[in-house]
N, C-alpha and C. Protein backbone atom coordinates (compact mmCIF):
# COMPACT_ATOMS: atom_id res chain seq x y z
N UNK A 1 -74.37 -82.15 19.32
CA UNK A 1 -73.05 -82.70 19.67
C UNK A 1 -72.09 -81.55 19.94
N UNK A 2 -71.42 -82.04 20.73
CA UNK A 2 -70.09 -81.06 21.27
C UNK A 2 -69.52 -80.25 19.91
N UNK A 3 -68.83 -79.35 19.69
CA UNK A 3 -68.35 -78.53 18.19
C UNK A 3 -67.38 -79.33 18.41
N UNK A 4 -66.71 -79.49 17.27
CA UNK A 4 -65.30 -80.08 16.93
C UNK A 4 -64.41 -79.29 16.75
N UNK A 5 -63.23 -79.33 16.94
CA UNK A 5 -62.19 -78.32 16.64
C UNK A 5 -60.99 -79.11 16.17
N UNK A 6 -60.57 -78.84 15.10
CA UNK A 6 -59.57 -79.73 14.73
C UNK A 6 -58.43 -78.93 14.25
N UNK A 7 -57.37 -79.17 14.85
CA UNK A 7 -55.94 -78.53 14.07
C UNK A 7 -54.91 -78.80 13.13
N UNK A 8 -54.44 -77.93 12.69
CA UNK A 8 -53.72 -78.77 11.40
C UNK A 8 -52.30 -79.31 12.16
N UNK A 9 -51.86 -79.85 11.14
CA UNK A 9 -50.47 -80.61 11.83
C UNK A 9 -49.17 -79.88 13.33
N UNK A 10 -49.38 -80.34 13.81
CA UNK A 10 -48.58 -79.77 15.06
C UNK A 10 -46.83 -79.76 14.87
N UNK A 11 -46.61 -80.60 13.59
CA UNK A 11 -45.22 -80.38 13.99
C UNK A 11 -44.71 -78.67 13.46
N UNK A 12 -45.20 -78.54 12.51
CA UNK A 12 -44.55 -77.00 11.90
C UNK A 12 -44.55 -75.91 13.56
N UNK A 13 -45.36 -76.07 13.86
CA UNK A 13 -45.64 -75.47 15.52
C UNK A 13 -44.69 -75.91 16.76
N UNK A 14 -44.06 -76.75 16.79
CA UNK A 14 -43.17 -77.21 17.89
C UNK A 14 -41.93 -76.53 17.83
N UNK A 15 -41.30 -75.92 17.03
CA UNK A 15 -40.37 -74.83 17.82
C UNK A 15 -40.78 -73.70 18.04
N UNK A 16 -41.76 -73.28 17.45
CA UNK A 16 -42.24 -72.09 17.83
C UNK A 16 -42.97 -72.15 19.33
N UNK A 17 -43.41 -73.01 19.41
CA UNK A 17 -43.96 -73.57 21.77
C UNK A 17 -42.72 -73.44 22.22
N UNK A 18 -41.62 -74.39 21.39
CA UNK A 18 -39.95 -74.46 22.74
C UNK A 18 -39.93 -72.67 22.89
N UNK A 19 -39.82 -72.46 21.70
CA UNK A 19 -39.37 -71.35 21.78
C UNK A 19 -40.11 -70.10 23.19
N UNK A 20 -41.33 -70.45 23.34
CA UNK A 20 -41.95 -69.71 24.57
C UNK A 20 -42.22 -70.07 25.36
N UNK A 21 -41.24 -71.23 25.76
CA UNK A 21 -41.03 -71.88 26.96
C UNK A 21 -40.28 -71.47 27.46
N UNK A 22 -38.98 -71.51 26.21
CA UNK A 22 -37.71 -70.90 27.01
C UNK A 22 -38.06 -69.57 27.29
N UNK A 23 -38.66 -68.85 27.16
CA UNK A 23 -39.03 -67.43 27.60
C UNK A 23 -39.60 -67.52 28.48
N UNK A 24 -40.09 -68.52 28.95
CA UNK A 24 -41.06 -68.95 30.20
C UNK A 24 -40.12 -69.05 31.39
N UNK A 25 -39.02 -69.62 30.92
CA UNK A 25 -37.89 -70.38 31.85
C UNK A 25 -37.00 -68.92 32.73
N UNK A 26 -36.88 -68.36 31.38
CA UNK A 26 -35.88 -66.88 31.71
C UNK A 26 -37.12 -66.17 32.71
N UNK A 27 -38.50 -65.75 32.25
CA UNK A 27 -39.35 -65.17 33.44
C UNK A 27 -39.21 -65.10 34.51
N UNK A 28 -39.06 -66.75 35.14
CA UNK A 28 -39.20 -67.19 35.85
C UNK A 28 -37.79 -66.95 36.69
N UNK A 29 -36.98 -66.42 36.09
CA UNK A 29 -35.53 -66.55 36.70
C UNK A 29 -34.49 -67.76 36.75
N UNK A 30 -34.77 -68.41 35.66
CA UNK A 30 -34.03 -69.79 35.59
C UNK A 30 -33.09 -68.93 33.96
N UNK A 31 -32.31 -70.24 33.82
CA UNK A 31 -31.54 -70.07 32.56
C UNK A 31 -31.55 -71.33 31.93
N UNK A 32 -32.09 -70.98 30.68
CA UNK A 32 -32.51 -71.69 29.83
C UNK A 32 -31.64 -73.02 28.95
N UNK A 33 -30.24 -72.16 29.46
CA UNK A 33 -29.60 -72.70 28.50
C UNK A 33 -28.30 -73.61 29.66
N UNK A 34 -28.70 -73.56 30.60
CA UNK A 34 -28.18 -74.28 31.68
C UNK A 34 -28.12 -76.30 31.54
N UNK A 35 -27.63 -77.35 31.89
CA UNK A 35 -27.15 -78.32 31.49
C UNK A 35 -28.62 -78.87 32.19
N UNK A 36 -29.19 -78.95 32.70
CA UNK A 36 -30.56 -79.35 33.11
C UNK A 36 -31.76 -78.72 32.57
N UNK A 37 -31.94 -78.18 31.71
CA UNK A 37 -32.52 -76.99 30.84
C UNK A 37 -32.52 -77.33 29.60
N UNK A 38 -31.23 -77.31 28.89
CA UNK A 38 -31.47 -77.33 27.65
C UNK A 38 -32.56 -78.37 27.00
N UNK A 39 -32.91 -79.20 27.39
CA UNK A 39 -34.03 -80.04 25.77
C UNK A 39 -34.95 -80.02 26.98
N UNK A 40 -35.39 -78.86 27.77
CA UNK A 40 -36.77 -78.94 28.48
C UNK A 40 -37.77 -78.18 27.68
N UNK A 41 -37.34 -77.36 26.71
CA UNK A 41 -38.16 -76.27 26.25
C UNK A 41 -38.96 -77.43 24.89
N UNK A 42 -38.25 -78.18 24.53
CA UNK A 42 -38.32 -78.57 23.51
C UNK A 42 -39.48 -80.15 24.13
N UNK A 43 -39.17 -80.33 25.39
CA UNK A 43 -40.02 -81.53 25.67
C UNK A 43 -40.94 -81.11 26.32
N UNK A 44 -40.97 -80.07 26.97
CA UNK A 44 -42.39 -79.26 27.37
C UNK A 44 -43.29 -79.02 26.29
N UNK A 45 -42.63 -78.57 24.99
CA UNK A 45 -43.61 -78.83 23.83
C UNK A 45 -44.13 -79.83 23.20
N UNK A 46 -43.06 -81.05 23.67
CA UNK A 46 -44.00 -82.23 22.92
C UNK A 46 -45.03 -82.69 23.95
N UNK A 47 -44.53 -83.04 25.51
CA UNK A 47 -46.01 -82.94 26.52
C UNK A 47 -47.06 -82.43 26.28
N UNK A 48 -47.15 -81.07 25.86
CA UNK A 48 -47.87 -79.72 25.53
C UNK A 48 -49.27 -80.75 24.38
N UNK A 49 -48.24 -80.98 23.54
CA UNK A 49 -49.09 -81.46 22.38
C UNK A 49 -49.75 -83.01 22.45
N UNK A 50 -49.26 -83.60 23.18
CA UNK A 50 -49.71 -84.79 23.84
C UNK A 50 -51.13 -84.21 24.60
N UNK A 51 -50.91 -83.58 25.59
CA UNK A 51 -51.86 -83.49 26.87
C UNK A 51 -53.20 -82.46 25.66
N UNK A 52 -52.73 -82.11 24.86
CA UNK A 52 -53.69 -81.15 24.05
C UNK A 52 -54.57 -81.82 22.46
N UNK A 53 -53.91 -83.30 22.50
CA UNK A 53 -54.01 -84.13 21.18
C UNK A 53 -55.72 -83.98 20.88
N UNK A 54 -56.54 -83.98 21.83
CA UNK A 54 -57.82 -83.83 21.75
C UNK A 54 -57.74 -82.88 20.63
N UNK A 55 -57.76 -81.57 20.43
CA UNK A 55 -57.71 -80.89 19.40
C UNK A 55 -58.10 -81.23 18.10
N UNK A 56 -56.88 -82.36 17.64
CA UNK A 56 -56.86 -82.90 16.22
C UNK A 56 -57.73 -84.44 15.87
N UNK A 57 -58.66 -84.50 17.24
CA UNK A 57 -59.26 -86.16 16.94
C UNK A 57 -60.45 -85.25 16.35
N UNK A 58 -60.84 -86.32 15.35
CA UNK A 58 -62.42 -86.03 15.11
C UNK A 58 -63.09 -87.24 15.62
N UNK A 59 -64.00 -86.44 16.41
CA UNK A 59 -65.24 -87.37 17.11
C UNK A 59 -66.39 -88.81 16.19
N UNK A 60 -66.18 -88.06 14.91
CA UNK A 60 -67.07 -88.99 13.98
C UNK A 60 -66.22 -90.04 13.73
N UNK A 61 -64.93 -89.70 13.73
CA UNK A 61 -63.81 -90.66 12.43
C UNK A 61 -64.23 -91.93 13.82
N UNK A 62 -63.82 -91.65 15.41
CA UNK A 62 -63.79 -92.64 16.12
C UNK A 62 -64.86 -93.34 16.62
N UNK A 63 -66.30 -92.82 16.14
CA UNK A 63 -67.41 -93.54 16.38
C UNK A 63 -67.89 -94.19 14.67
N UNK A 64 -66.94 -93.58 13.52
CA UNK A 64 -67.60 -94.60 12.60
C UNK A 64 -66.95 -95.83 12.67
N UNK A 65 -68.33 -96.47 12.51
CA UNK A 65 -68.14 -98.13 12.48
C UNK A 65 -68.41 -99.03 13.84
N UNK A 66 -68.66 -98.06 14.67
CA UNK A 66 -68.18 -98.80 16.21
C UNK A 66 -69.95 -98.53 16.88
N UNK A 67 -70.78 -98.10 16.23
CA UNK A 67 -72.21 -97.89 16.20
C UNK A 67 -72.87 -99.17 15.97
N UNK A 68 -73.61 -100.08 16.37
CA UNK A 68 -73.78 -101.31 16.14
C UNK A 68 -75.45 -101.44 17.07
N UNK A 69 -76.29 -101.91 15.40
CA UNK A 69 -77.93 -101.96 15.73
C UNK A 69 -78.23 -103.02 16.95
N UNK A 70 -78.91 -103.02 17.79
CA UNK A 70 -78.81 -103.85 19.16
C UNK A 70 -80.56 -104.02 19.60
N UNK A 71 -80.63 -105.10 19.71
CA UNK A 71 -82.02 -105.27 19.96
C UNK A 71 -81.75 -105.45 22.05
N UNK A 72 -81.29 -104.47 23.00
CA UNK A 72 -80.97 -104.25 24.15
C UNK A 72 -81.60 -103.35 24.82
N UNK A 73 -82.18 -103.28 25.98
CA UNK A 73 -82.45 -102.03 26.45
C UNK A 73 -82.18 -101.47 27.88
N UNK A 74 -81.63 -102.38 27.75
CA UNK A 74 -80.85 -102.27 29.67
C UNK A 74 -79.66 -100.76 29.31
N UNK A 75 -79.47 -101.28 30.84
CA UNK A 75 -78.09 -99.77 31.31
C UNK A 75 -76.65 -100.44 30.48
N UNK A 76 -76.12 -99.79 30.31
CA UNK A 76 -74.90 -99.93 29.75
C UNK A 76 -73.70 -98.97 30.45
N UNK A 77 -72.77 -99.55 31.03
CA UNK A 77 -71.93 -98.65 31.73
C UNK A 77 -70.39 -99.13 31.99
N UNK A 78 -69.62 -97.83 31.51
CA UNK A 78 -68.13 -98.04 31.41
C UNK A 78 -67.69 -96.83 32.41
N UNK A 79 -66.96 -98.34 33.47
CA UNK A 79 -67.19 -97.15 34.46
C UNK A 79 -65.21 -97.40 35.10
N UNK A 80 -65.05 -95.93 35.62
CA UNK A 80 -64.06 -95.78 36.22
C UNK A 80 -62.49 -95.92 35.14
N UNK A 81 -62.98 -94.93 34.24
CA UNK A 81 -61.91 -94.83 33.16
C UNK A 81 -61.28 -93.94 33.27
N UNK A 82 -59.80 -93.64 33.68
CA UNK A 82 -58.97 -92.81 34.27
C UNK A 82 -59.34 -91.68 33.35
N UNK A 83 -59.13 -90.74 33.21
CA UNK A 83 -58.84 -89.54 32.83
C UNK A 83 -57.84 -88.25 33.35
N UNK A 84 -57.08 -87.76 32.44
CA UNK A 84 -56.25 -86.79 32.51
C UNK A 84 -56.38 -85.79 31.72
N UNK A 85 -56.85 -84.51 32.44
CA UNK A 85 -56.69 -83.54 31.32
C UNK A 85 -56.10 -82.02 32.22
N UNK A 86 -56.52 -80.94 31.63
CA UNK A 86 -55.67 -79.43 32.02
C UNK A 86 -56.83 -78.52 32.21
N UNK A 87 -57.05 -77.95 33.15
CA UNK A 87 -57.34 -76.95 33.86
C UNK A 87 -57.39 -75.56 33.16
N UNK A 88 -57.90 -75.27 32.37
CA UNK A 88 -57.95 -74.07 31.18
C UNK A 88 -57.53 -72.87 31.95
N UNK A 89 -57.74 -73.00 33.42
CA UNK A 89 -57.38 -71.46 33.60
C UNK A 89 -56.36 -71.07 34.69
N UNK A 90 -55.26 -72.89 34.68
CA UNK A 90 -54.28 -72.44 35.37
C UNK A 90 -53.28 -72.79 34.47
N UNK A 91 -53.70 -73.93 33.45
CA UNK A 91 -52.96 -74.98 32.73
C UNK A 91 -51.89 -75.64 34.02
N UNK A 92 -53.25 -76.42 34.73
CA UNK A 92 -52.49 -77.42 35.72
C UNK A 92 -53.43 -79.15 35.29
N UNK A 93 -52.21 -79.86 35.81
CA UNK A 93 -53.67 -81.14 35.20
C UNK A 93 -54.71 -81.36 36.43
N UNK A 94 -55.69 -81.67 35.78
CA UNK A 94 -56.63 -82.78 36.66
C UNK A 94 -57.06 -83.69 36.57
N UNK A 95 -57.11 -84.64 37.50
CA UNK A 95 -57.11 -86.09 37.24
C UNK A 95 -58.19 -86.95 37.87
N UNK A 96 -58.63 -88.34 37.12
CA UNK A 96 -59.61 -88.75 38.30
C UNK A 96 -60.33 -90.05 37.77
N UNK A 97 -61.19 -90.11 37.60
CA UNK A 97 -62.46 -91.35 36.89
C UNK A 97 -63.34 -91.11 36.27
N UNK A 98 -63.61 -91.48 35.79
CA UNK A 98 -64.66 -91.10 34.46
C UNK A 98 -65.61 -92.20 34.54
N UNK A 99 -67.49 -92.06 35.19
CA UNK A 99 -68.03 -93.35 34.75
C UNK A 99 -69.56 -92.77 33.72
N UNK A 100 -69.32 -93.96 32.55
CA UNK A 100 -70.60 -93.19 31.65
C UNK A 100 -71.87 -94.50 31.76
N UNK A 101 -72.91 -94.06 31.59
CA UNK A 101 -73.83 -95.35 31.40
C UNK A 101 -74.80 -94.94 30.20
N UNK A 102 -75.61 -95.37 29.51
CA UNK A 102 -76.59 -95.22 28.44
C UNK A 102 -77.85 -96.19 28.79
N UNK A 103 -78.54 -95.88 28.62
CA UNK A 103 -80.22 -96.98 27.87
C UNK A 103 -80.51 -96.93 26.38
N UNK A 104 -80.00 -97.97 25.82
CA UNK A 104 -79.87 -98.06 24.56
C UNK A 104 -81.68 -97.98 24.04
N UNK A 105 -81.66 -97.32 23.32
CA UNK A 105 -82.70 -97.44 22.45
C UNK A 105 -82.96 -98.60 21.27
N UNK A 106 -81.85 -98.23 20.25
CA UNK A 106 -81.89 -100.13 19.62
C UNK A 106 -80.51 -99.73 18.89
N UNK A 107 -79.78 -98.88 19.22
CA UNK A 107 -78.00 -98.75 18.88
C UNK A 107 -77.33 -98.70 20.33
N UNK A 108 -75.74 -99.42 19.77
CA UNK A 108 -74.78 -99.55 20.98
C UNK A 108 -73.93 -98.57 20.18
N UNK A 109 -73.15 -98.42 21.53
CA UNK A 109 -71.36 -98.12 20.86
C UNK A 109 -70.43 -98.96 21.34
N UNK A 110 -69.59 -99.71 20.67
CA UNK A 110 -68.81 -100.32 21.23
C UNK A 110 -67.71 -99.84 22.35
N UNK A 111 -67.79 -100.96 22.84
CA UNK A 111 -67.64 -100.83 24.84
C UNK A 111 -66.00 -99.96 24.46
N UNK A 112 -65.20 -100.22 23.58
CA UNK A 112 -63.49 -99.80 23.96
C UNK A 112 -63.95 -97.89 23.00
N UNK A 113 -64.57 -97.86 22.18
CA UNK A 113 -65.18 -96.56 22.17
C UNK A 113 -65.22 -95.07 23.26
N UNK A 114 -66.02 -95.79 23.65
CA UNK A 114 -66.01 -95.10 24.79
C UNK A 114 -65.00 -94.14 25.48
N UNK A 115 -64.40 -95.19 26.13
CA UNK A 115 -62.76 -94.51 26.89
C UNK A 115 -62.27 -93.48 25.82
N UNK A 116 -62.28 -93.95 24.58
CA UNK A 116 -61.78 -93.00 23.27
C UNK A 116 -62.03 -92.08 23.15
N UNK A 117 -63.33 -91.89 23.53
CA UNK A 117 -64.42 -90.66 23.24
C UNK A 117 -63.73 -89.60 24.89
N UNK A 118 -64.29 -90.60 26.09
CA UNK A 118 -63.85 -89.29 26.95
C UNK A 118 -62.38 -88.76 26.57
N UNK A 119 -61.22 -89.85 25.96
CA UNK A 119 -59.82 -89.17 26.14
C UNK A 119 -59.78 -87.91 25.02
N UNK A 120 -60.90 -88.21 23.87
CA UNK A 120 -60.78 -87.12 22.99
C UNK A 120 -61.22 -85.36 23.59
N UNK A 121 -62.39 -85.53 24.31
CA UNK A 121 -62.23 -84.55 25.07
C UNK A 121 -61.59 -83.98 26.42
N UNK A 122 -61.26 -84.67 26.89
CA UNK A 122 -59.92 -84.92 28.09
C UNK A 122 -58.49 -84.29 27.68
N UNK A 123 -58.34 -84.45 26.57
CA UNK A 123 -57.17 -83.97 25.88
C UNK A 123 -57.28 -82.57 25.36
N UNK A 124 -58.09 -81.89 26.01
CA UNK A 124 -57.78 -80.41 25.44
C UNK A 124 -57.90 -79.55 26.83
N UNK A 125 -57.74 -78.23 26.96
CA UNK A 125 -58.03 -77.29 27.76
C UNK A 125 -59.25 -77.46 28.04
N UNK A 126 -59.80 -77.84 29.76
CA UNK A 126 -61.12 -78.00 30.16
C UNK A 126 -61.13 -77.25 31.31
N UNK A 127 -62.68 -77.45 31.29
CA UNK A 127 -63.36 -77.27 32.63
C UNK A 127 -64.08 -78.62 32.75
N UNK A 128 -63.89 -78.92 34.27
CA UNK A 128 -64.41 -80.44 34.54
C UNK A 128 -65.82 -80.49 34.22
N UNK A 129 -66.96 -79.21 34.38
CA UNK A 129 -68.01 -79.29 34.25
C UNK A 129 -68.33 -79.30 32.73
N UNK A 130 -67.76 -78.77 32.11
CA UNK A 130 -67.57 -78.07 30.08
C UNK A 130 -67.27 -80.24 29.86
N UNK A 131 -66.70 -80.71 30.03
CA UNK A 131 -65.77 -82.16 29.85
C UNK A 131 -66.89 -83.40 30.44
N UNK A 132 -67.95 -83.05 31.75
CA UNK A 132 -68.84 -83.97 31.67
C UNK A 132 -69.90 -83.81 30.66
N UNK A 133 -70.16 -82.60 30.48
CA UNK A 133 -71.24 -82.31 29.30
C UNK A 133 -71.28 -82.42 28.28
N UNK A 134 -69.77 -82.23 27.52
CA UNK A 134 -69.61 -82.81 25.89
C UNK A 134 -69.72 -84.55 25.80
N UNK A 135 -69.11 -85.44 27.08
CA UNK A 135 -69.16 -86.15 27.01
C UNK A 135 -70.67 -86.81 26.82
N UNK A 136 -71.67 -86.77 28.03
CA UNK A 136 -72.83 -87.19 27.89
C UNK A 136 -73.94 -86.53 26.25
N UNK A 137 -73.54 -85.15 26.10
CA UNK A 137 -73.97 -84.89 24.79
C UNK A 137 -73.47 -85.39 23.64
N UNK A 138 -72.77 -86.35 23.36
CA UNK A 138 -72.37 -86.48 22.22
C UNK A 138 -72.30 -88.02 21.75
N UNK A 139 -72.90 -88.42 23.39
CA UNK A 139 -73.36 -90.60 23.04
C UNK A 139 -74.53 -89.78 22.76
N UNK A 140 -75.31 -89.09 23.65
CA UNK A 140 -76.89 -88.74 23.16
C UNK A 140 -77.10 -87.93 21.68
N UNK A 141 -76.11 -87.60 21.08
CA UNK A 141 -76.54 -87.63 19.73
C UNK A 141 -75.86 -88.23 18.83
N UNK A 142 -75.12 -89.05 19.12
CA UNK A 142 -74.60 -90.05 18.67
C UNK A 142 -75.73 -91.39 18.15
N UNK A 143 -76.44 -91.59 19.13
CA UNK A 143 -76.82 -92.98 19.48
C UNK A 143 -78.59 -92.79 19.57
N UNK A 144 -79.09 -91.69 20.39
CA UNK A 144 -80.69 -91.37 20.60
C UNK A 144 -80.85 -92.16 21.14
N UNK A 145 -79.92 -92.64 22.86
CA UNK A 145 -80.52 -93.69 23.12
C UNK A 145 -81.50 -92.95 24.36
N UNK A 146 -82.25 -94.04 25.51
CA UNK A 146 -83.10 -93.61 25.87
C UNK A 146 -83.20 -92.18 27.07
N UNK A 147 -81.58 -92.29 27.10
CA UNK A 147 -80.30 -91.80 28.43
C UNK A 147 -79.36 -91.92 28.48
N UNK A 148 -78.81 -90.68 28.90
CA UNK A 148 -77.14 -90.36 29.11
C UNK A 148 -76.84 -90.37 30.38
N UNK A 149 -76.09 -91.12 31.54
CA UNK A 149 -75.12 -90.31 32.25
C UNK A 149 -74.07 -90.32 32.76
N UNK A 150 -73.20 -89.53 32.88
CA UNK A 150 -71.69 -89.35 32.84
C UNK A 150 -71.47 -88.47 34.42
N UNK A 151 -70.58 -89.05 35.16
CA UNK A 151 -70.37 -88.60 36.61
C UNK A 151 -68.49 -88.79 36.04
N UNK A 152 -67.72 -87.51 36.55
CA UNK A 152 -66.09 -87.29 36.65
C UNK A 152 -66.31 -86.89 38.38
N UNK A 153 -65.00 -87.46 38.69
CA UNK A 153 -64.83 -87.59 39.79
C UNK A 153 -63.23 -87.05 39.68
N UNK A 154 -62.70 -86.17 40.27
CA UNK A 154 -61.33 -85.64 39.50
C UNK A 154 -60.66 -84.96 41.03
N UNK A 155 -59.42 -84.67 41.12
CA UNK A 155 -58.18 -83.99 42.10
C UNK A 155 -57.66 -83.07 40.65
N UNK A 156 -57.91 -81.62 41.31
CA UNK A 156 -57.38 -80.93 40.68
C UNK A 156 -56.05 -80.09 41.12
N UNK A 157 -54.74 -80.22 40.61
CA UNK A 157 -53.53 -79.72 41.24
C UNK A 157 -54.02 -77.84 41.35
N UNK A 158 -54.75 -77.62 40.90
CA UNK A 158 -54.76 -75.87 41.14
C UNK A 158 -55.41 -76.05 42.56
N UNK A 159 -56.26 -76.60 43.20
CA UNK A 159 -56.79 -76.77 44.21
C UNK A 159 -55.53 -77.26 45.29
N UNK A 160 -54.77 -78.26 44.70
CA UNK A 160 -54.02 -78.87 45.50
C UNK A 160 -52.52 -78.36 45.80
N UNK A 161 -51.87 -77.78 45.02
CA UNK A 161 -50.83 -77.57 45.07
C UNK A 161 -50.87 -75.96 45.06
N UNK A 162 -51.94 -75.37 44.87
CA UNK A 162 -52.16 -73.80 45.12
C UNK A 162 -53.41 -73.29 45.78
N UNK A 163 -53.60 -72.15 45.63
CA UNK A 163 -55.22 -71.32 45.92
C UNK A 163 -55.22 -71.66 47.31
N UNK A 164 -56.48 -73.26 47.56
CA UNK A 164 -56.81 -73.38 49.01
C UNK A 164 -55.81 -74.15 49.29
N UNK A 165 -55.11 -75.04 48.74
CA UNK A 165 -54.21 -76.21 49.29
C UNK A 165 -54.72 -77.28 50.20
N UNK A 166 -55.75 -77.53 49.31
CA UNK A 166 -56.39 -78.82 49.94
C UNK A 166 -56.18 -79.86 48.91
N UNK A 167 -55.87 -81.10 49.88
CA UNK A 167 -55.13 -82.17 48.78
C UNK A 167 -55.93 -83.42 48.96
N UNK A 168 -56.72 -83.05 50.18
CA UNK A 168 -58.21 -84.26 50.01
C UNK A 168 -59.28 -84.03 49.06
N UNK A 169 -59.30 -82.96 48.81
CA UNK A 169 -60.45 -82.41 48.05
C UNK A 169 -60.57 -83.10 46.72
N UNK A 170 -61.88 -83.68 46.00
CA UNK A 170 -62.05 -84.47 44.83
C UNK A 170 -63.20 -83.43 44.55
N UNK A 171 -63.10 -83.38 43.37
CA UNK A 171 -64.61 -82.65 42.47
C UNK A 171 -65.39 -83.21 41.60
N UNK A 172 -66.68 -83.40 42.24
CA UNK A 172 -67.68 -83.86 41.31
C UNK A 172 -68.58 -83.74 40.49
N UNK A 173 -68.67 -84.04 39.40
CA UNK A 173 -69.67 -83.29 38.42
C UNK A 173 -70.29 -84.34 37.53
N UNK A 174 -71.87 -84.10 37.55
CA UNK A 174 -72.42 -85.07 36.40
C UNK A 174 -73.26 -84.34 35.24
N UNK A 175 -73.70 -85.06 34.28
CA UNK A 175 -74.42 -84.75 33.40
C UNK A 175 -75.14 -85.78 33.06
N UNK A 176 -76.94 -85.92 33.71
CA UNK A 176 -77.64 -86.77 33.44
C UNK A 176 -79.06 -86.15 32.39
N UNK A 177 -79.12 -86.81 31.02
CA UNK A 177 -79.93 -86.74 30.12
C UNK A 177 -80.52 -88.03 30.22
N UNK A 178 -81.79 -87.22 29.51
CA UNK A 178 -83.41 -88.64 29.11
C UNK A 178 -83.46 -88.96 30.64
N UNK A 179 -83.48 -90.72 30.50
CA UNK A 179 -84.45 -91.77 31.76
C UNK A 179 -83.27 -90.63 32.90
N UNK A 180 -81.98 -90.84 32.79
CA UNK A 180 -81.14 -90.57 33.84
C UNK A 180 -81.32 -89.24 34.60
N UNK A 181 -81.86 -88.08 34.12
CA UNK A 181 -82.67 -87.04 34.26
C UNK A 181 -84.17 -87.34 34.70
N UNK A 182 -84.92 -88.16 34.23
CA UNK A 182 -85.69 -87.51 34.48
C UNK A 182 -86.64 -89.41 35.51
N UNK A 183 -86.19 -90.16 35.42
CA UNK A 183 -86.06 -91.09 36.09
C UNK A 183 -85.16 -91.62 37.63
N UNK A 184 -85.56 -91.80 38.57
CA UNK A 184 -84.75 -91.46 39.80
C UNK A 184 -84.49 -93.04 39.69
N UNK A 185 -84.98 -94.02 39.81
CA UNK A 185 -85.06 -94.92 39.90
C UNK A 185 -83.27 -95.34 38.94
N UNK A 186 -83.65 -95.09 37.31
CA UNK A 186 -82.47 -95.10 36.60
C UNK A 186 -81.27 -94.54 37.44
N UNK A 187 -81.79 -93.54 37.53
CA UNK A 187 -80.49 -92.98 38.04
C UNK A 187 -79.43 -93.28 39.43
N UNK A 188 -80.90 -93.53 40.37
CA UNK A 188 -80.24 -94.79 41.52
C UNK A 188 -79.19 -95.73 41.58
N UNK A 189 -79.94 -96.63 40.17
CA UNK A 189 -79.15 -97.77 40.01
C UNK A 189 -77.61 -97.62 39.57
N UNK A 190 -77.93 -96.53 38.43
CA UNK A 190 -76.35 -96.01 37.77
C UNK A 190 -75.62 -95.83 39.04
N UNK A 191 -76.34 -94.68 39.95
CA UNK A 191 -75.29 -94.48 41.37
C UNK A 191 -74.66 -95.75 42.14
N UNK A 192 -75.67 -96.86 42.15
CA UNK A 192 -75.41 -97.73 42.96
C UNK A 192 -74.33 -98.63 42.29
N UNK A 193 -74.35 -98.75 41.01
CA UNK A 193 -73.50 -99.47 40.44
C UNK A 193 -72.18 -99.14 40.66
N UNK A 194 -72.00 -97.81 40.07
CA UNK A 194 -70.69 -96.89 39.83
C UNK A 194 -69.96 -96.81 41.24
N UNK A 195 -70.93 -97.22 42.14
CA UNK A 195 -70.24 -97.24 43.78
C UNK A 195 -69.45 -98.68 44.06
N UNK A 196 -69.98 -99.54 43.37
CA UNK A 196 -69.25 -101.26 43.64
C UNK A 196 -68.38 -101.53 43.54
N UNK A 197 -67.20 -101.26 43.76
CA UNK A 197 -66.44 -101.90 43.68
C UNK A 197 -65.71 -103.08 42.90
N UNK A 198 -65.01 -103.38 42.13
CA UNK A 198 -65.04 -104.75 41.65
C UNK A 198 -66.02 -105.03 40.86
N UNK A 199 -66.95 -104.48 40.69
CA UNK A 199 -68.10 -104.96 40.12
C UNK A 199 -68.18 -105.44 39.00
């Protein structure tokens, strides 16, 4: 499973972020202390800690209980679950869909789980490729079911609003374990599904 990283309480830490924001602000050639300014330093830090909350979830606390013995063996798939997270190496967001599927072995996770699980890793400093992989690794040791796979589909503002400045551009990345790896057929279907529309 993905490592956990958990932080201690964030509030003792929130003036100490305003505080190097507003140093951020002066860098930049702005003034900090200007009538459109003043409580930005201070709400850039609470965003900060929002968009970063992943940090302080633990992964176990939100899958105990929600593990449930299942005599099932079909595909299972929660698909097209927004996601928002940050760009580790511009700290810009990126945004997009999230679809996961499983082959249960003889455990589920409950279906609202899920979304929980990607926002827990969504919520920290990523890489889109680092963010499909914790995800699919961590139903597969969660659960041992027969297959993992997880496709993000994301617009990243460093792409878009800098570097190449392409604003059509979407990035795709999957992580297919067990049948979904190593089964084409499985993996077909997941594609074909995750394409429907409405479905």
């Amino acid at each position: 499973m993905a490592k956990q990283t958990l932080m201690t309480d964030p509030a003792p830490q929130r003036d100490g972020l305003a505080e190097h924001v507003r140093a951020i602000l002066r860098q930049i050639g702005e003034d900090p202390e200007r009538e459109g300014l003043k409580k930005t330093p201070a709400r850039v830090a609470d965003s900060l800690r929002f968009l970063t909350s992943g940090y302080t979830k633990d992964v176990q606390k939100i899958l105990n209980g929600a593990v449930y013995a299942v005599a099932y063996d079909e595909m299972v798939i929660v698909k097209d679950i927004e996601i928002f997270s940050m760009c580790e190496h511009h700290l810009l967001p990126f945004f997009g869909r999230c679809h996961v599927a499983y082959v249960p072995t003889n455990r589920v996770i409950g279906l609202s789980k899920i979304p929980r699980l990607v926002d827990v890793f969504a919520r920290r400093l990523q890489l889109q490729e680092r963010l499909t992989t914790e995800i699919a690794e961590t139903i597969m040791q969660a659960i041992q079911p027969q297959g993992v796979g997880v496709i993000i589909e994301a617009r990243h503002l460093c792409m878009i609003m800098r570097g190449v400045e392409k604003q059509n551009s979407i990035a795709v990345t999957s992580s297919m374990l067990g049948v979904f790896r190593d089964n084409e057929q499985t993996r077909g279907e997941f594609l074909r599904l995750i394409r429907e529309r409405g479905a």
